[in-house]
C-alpha atoms as a PDB file:
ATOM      1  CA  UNK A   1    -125.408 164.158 102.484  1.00  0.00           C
ATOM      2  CA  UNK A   2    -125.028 163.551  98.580  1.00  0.00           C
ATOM      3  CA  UNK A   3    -125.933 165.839  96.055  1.00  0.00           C
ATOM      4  CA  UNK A   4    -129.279 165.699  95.136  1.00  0.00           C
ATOM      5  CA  UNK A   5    -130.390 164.949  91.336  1.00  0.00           C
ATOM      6  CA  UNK A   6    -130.700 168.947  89.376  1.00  0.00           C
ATOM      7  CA  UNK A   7    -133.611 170.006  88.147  1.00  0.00           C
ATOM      8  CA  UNK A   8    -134.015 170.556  84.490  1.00  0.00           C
ATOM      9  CA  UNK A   9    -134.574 173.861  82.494  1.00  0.00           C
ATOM     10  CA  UNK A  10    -137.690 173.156  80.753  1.00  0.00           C
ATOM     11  CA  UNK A  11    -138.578 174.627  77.309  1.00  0.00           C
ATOM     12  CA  UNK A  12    -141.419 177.006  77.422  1.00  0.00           C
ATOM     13  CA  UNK A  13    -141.161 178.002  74.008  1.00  0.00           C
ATOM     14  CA  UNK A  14    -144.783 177.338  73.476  1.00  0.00           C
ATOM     15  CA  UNK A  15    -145.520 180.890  75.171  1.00  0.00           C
ATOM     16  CA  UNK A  16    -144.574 182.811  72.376  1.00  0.00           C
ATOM     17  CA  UNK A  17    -146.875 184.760  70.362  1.00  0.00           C
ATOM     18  CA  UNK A  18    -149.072 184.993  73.513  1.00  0.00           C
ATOM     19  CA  UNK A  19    -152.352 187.322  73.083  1.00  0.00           C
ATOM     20  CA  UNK A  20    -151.751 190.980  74.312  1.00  0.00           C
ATOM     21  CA  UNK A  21    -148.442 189.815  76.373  1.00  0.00           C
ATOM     22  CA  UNK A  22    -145.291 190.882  74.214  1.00  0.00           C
ATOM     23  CA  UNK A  23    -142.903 188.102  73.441  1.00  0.00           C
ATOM     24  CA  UNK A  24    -140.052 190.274  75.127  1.00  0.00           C
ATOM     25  CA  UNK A  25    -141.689 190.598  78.876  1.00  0.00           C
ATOM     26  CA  UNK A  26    -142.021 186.332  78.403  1.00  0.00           C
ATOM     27  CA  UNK A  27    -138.359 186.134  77.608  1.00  0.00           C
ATOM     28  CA  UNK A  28    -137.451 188.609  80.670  1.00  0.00           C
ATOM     29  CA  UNK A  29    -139.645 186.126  82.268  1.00  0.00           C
ATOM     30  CA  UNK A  30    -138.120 182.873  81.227  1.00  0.00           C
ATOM     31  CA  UNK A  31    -134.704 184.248  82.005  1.00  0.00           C
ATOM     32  CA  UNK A  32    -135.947 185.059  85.790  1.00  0.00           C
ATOM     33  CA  UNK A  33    -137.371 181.346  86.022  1.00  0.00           C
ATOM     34  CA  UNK A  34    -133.807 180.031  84.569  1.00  0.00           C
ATOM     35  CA  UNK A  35    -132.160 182.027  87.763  1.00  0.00           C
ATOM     36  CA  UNK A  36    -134.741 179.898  90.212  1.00  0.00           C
ATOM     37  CA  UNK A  37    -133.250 176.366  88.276  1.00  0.00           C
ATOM     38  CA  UNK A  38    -129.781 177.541  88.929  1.00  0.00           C
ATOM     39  CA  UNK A  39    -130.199 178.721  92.082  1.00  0.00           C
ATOM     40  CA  UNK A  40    -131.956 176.152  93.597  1.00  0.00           C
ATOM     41  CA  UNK A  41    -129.380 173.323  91.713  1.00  0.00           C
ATOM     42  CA  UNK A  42    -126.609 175.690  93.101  1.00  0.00           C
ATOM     43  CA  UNK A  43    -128.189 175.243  96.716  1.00  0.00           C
ATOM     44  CA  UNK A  44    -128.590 171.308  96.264  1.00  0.00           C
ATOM     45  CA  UNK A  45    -124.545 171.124  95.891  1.00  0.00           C
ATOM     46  CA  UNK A  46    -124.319 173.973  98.578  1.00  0.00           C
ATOM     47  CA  UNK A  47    -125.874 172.053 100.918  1.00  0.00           C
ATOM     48  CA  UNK A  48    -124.541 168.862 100.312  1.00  0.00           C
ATOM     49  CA  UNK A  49    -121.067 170.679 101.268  1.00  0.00           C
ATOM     50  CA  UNK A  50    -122.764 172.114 104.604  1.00  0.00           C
ATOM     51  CA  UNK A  51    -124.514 169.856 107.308  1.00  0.00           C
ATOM     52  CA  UNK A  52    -127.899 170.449 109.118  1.00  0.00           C
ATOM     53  CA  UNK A  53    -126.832 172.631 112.310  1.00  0.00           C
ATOM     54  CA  UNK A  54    -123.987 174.513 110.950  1.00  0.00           C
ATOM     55  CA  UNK A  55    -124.710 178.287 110.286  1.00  0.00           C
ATOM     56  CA  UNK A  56    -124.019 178.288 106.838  1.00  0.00           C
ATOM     57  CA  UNK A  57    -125.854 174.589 106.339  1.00  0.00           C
ATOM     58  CA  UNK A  58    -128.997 176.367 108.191  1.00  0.00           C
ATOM     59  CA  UNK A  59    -129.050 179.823 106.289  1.00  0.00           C
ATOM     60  CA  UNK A  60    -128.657 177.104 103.132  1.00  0.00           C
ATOM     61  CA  UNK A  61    -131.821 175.266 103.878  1.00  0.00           C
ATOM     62  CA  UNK A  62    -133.865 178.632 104.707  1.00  0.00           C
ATOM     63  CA  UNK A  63    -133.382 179.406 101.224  1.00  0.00           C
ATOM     64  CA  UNK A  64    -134.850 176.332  99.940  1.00  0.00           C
ATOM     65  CA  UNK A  65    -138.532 177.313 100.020  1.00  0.00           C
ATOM     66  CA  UNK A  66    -137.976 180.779  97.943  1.00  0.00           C
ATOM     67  CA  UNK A  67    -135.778 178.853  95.184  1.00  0.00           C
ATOM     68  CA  UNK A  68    -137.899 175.879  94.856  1.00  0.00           C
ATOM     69  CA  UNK A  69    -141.768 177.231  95.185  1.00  0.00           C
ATOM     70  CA  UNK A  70    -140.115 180.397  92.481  1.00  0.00           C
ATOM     71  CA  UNK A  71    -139.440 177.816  89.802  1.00  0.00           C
ATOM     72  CA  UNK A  72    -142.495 175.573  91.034  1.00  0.00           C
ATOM     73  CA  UNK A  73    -144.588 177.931  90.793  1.00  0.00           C
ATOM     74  CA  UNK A  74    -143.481 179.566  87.418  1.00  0.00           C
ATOM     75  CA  UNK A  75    -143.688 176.383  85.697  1.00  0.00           C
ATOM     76  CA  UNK A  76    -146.880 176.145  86.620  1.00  0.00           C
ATOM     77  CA  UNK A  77    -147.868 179.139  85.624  1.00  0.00           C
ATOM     78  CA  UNK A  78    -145.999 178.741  81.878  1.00  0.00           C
ATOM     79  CA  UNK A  79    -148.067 175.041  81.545  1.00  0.00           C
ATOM     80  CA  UNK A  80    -151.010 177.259  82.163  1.00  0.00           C
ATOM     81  CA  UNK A  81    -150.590 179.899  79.217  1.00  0.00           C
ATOM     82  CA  UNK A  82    -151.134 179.234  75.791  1.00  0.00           C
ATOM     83  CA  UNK A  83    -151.811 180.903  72.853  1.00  0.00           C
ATOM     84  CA  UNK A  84    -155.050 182.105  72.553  1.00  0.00           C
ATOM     85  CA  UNK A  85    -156.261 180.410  75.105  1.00  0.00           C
ATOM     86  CA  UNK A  86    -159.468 179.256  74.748  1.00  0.00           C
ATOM     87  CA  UNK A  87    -162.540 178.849  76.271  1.00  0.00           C
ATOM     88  CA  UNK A  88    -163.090 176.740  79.731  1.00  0.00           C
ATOM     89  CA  UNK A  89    -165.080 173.422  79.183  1.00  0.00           C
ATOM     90  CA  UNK A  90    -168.086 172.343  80.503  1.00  0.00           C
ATOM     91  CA  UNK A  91    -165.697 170.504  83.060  1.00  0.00           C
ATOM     92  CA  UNK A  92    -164.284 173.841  84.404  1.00  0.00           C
ATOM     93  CA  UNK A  93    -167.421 176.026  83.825  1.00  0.00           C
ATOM     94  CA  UNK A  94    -169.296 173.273  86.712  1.00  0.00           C
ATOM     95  CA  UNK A  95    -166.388 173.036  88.704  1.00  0.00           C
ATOM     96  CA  UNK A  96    -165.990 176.966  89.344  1.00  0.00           C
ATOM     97  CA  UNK A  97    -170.095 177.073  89.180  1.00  0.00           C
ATOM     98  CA  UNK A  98    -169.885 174.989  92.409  1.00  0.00           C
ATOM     99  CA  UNK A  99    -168.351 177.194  94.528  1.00  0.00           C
ATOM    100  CA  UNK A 100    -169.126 180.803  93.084  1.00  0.00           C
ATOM    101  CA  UNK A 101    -172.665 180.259  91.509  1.00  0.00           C
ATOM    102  CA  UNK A 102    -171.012 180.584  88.177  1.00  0.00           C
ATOM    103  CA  UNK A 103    -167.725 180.816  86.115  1.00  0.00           C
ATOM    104  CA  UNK A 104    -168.148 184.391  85.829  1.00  0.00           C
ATOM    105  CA  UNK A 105    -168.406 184.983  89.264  1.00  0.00           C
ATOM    106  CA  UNK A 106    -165.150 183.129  89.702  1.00  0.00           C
ATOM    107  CA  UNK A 107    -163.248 184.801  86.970  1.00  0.00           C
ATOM    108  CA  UNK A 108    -164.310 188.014  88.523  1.00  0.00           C
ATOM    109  CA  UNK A 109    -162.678 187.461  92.303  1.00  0.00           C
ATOM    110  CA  UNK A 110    -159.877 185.730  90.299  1.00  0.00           C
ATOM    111  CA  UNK A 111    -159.329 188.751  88.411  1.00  0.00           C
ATOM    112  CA  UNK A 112    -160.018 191.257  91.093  1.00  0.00           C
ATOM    113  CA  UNK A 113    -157.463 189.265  93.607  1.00  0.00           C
ATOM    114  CA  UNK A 114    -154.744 189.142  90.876  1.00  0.00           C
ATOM    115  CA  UNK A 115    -155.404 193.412  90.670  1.00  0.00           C
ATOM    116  CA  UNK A 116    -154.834 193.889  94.396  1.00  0.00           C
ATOM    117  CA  UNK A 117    -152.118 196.366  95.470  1.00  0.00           C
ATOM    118  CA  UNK A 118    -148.996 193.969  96.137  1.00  0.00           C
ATOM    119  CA  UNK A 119    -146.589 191.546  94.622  1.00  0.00           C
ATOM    120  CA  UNK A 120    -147.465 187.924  94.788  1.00  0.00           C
ATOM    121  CA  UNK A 121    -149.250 185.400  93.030  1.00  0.00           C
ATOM    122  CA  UNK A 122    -153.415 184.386  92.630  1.00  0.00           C
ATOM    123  CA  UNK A 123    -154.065 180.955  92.576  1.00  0.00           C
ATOM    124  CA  UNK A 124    -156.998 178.784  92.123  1.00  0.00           C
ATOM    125  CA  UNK A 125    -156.256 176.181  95.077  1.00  0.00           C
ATOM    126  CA  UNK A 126    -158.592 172.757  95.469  1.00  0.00           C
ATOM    127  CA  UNK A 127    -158.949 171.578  98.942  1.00  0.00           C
ATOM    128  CA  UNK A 128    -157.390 168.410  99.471  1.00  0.00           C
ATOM    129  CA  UNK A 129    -159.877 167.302 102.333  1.00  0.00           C
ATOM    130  CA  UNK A 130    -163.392 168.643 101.293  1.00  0.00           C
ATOM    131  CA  UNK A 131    -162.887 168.923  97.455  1.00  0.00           C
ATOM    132  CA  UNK A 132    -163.587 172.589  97.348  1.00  0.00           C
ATOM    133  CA  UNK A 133    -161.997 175.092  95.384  1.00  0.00           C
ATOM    134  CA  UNK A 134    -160.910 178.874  96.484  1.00  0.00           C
ATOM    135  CA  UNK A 135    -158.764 181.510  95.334  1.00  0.00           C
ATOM    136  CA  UNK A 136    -156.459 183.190  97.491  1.00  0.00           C
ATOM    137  CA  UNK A 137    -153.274 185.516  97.139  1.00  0.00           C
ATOM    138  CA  UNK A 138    -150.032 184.156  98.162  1.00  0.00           C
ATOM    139  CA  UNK A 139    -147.458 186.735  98.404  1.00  0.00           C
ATOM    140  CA  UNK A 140    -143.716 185.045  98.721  1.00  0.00           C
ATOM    141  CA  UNK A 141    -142.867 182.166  96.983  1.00  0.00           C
ATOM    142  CA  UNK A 142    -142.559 179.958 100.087  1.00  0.00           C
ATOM    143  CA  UNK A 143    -144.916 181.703 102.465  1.00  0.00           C
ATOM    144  CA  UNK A 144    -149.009 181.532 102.513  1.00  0.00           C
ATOM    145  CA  UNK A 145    -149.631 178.274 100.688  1.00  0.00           C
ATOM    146  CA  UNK A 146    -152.705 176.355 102.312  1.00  0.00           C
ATOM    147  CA  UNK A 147    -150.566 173.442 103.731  1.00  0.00           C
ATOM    148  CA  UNK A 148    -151.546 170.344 101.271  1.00  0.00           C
ATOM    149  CA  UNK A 149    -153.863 172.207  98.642  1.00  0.00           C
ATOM    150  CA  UNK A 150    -153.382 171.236  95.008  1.00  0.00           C
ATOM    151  CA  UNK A 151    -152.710 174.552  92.698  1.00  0.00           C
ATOM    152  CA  UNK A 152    -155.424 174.444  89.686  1.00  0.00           C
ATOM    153  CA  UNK A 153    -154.842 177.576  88.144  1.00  0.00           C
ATOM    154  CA  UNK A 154    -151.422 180.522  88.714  1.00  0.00           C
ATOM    155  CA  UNK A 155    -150.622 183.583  87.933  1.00  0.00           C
ATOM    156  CA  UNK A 156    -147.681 185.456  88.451  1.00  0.00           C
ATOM    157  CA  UNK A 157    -148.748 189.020  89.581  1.00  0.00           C
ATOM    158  CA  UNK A 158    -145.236 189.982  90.628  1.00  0.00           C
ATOM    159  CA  UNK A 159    -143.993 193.316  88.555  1.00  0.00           C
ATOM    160  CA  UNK A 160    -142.100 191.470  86.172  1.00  0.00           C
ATOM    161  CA  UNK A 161    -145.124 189.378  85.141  1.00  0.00           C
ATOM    162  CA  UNK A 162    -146.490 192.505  83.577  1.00  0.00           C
ATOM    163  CA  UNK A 163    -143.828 195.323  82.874  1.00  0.00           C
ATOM    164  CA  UNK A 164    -144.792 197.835  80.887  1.00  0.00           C
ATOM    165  CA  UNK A 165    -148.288 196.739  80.369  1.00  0.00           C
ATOM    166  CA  UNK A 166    -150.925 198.251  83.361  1.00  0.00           C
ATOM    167  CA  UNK A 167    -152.282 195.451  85.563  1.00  0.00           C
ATOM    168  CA  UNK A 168    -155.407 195.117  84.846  1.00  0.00           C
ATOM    169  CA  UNK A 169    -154.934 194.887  81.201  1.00  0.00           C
ATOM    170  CA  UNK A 170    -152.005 192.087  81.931  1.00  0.00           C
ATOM    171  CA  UNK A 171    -154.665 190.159  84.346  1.00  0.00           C
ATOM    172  CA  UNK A 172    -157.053 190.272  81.405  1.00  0.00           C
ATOM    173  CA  UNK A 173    -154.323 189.188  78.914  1.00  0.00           C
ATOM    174  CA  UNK A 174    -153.768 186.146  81.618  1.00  0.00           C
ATOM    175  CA  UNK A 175    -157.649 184.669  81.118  1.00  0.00           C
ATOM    176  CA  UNK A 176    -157.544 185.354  77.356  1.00  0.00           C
ATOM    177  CA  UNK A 177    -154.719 182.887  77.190  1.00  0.00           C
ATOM    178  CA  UNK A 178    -155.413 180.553  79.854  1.00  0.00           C
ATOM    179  CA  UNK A 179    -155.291 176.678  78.676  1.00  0.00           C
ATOM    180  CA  UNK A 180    -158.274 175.601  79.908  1.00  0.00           C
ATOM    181  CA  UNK A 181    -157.636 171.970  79.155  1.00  0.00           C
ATOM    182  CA  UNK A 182    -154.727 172.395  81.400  1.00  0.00           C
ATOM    183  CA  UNK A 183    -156.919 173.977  83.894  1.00  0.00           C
ATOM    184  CA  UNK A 184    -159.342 170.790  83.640  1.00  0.00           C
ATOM    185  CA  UNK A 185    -156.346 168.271  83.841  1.00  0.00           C
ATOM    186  CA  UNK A 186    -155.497 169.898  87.050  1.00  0.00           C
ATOM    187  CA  UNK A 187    -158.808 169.872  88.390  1.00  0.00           C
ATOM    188  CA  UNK A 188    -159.526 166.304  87.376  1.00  0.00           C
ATOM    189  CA  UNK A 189    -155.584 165.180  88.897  1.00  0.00           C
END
Protein backbone atom coordinates (compact mmCIF):
# COMPACT_ATOMS: atom_id res chain seq x y z
CA UNK A 1 0.00 0.00 0.00
CA UNK A 2 1.55 3.61 -0.60
CA UNK A 3 1.44 6.28 1.69
CA UNK A 4 -1.47 8.17 1.54
CA UNK A 5 -1.37 12.13 0.79
CA UNK A 6 -1.09 14.09 4.79
CA UNK A 7 -3.49 16.14 5.84
CA UNK A 8 -2.77 19.75 6.40
CA UNK A 9 -2.71 21.82 9.71
CA UNK A 10 -5.15 24.43 8.99
CA UNK A 11 -4.96 27.98 10.47
CA UNK A 12 -7.71 28.73 12.84
CA UNK A 13 -6.43 31.90 13.84
CA UNK A 14 -9.72 33.51 13.17
CA UNK A 15 -10.95 32.11 16.71
CA UNK A 16 -9.21 34.49 18.64
CA UNK A 17 -10.80 37.10 20.59
CA UNK A 18 -13.85 34.77 20.81
CA UNK A 19 -16.85 36.17 23.13
CA UNK A 20 -16.66 34.81 26.79
CA UNK A 21 -14.13 31.85 25.63
CA UNK A 22 -10.48 32.95 26.71
CA UNK A 23 -7.96 32.97 23.94
CA UNK A 24 -5.76 30.49 26.11
CA UNK A 25 -8.45 27.42 26.43
CA UNK A 26 -8.61 27.97 22.16
CA UNK A 27 -4.88 27.62 21.97
CA UNK A 28 -4.95 24.42 24.45
CA UNK A 29 -7.52 23.57 21.96
CA UNK A 30 -5.74 24.10 18.71
CA UNK A 31 -2.72 22.32 20.09
CA UNK A 32 -5.06 19.09 20.89
CA UNK A 33 -6.47 19.30 17.18
CA UNK A 34 -2.63 19.61 15.88
CA UNK A 35 -2.04 16.07 17.87
CA UNK A 36 -5.23 14.51 15.73
CA UNK A 37 -3.21 15.91 12.21
CA UNK A 38 -0.11 14.24 13.39
CA UNK A 39 -1.46 11.36 14.56
CA UNK A 40 -3.59 10.45 11.99
CA UNK A 41 -0.55 11.46 9.17
CA UNK A 42 1.66 9.30 11.54
CA UNK A 43 -0.94 6.33 11.09
CA UNK A 44 -1.17 6.89 7.15
CA UNK A 45 2.80 6.02 6.98
CA UNK A 46 2.19 3.39 9.82
CA UNK A 47 0.00 1.63 7.90
CA UNK A 48 1.47 1.80 4.71
CA UNK A 49 4.48 -0.16 6.54
CA UNK A 50 1.85 -2.83 7.96
CA UNK A 51 -0.63 -4.87 5.69
CA UNK A 52 -4.40 -5.57 6.27
CA UNK A 53 -4.36 -8.94 8.45
CA UNK A 54 -1.25 -8.50 10.35
CA UNK A 55 -1.75 -7.65 14.12
CA UNK A 56 -0.04 -4.58 14.13
CA UNK A 57 -1.63 -3.54 10.42
CA UNK A 58 -5.19 -4.36 12.19
CA UNK A 59 -4.68 -2.53 15.65
CA UNK A 60 -3.34 0.36 12.94
CA UNK A 61 -6.57 0.61 11.09
CA UNK A 62 -8.78 0.44 14.45
CA UNK A 63 -7.27 3.61 15.23
CA UNK A 64 -8.27 5.28 12.15
CA UNK A 65 -11.81 6.32 13.12
CA UNK A 66 -10.66 8.13 16.59
CA UNK A 67 -7.72 10.09 14.67
CA UNK A 68 -9.63 11.05 11.69
CA UNK A 69 -13.42 11.91 13.03
CA UNK A 70 -11.04 13.98 16.21
CA UNK A 71 -9.58 16.33 13.63
CA UNK A 72 -12.85 16.08 11.38
CA UNK A 73 -14.78 16.94 13.73
CA UNK A 74 -12.71 19.83 15.38
CA UNK A 75 -12.38 21.53 12.19
CA UNK A 76 -15.70 21.62 11.95
CA UNK A 77 -16.35 22.86 14.94
CA UNK A 78 -13.43 25.87 14.55
CA UNK A 79 -15.29 26.81 10.85
CA UNK A 80 -18.29 27.11 13.05
CA UNK A 81 -17.00 29.79 15.70
CA UNK A 82 -16.48 33.22 15.04
CA UNK A 83 -16.24 36.23 16.71
CA UNK A 84 -19.24 37.49 17.90
CA UNK A 85 -21.16 35.43 16.20
CA UNK A 86 -24.11 36.74 15.04
CA UNK A 87 -27.50 36.22 14.62
CA UNK A 88 -29.06 33.09 12.50
CA UNK A 89 -30.78 34.22 9.18
CA UNK A 90 -34.04 33.87 8.09
CA UNK A 91 -32.53 30.71 6.25
CA UNK A 92 -31.60 29.00 9.59
CA UNK A 93 -34.43 30.50 11.77
CA UNK A 94 -37.08 28.32 9.00
CA UNK A 95 -34.91 25.54 8.77
CA UNK A 96 -34.74 24.81 12.70
CA UNK A 97 -38.60 26.21 12.80
CA UNK A 98 -39.37 23.07 10.71
CA UNK A 99 -38.56 20.58 12.92
CA UNK A 100 -38.87 22.19 16.52
CA UNK A 101 -41.77 24.77 15.97
CA UNK A 102 -39.18 27.44 16.31
CA UNK A 103 -35.43 28.41 16.55
CA UNK A 104 -35.75 28.81 20.13
CA UNK A 105 -37.04 25.61 20.71
CA UNK A 106 -34.07 24.21 18.87
CA UNK A 107 -31.43 26.24 20.55
CA UNK A 108 -32.93 25.08 23.76
CA UNK A 109 -32.51 20.98 23.20
CA UNK A 110 -29.23 22.04 21.48
CA UNK A 111 -28.15 23.67 24.51
CA UNK A 112 -29.63 21.33 27.01
CA UNK A 113 -27.94 18.16 25.02
CA UNK A 114 -24.53 19.94 24.91
CA UNK A 115 -25.11 20.33 29.18
CA UNK A 116 -25.69 16.61 29.65
CA UNK A 117 -23.44 14.76 32.14
CA UNK A 118 -20.66 13.18 29.75
CA UNK A 119 -17.90 13.89 27.33
CA UNK A 120 -18.77 14.00 23.71
CA UNK A 121 -19.93 16.22 21.18
CA UNK A 122 -23.77 17.86 20.16
CA UNK A 123 -24.37 18.11 16.72
CA UNK A 124 -27.02 19.44 14.54
CA UNK A 125 -27.19 16.40 11.94
CA UNK A 126 -29.53 16.73 8.51
CA UNK A 127 -30.92 13.53 7.32
CA UNK A 128 -29.58 12.56 4.16
CA UNK A 129 -32.81 10.58 3.04
CA UNK A 130 -35.85 12.64 4.37
CA UNK A 131 -34.21 16.14 4.66
CA UNK A 132 -34.86 16.46 8.32
CA UNK A 133 -32.76 17.84 10.83
CA UNK A 134 -32.07 16.47 14.62
CA UNK A 135 -29.68 16.91 17.26
CA UNK A 136 -28.14 14.16 18.94
CA UNK A 137 -25.01 13.52 21.28
CA UNK A 138 -22.23 11.57 19.93
CA UNK A 139 -19.85 10.56 22.52
CA UNK A 140 -16.38 9.12 20.84
CA UNK A 141 -15.03 10.52 17.96
CA UNK A 142 -15.67 7.47 15.75
CA UNK A 143 -18.64 5.92 17.48
CA UNK A 144 -22.56 7.11 17.30
CA UNK A 145 -22.59 9.04 14.04
CA UNK A 146 -26.00 8.43 12.11
CA UNK A 147 -24.38 6.43 9.20
CA UNK A 148 -24.56 9.07 6.11
CA UNK A 149 -25.98 12.28 7.97
CA UNK A 150 -24.42 15.60 7.00
CA UNK A 151 -23.09 17.59 10.33
CA UNK A 152 -24.76 21.28 10.21
CA UNK A 153 -23.75 22.58 13.35
CA UNK A 154 -20.68 20.99 16.30
CA UNK A 155 -19.69 21.50 19.37
CA UNK A 156 -17.05 20.11 21.25
CA UNK A 157 -18.42 19.35 24.81
CA UNK A 158 -15.39 17.29 25.78
CA UNK A 159 -13.59 18.89 29.12
CA UNK A 160 -11.06 20.59 27.29
CA UNK A 161 -13.62 22.49 25.19
CA UNK A 162 -14.46 24.39 28.31
CA UNK A 163 -11.72 24.25 31.14
CA UNK A 164 -12.04 26.44 33.65
CA UNK A 165 -15.22 27.99 32.54
CA UNK A 166 -18.64 25.94 34.04
CA UNK A 167 -20.59 24.25 31.24
CA UNK A 168 -23.35 25.88 30.89
CA UNK A 169 -21.80 29.21 30.67
CA UNK A 170 -19.22 27.63 27.88
CA UNK A 171 -22.48 26.13 25.94
CA UNK A 172 -23.86 29.66 26.05
CA UNK A 173 -20.50 31.21 24.98
CA UNK A 174 -20.78 28.47 21.93
CA UNK A 175 -24.32 30.12 20.44
CA UNK A 176 -23.09 33.67 21.14
CA UNK A 177 -20.33 32.97 18.68
CA UNK A 178 -21.79 30.65 16.34
CA UNK A 179 -21.31 31.74 12.47
CA UNK A 180 -24.52 31.47 11.38
CA UNK A 181 -23.67 31.99 7.75
CA UNK A 182 -21.58 28.97 8.18
CA UNK A 183 -24.43 27.26 9.75
CA UNK A 184 -26.65 28.23 6.56
CA UNK A 185 -23.85 27.14 4.05
CA UNK A 186 -24.02 23.82 5.67
CA UNK A 187 -27.58 23.55 5.63
CA UNK A 188 -27.94 24.73 2.06
CA UNK A 189 -24.64 22.09 0.95
Amino acid sequence: MMTPPEYPLRDFAKLRGLRDIPDGLVEAHLKLYGGYVRNINLLGRRIAEHPAGTPEGSELRRRVGFELNGMRLHELYFENLTPGGGEPGRGAREALAKDWGSFEAWREEFASIGAMRGVGWAILYRDPVNGALSNHWIGLHEEGHPAGFRPILVMDVWEHAFSGMERPKYVAAFLANADWERTEERLRG
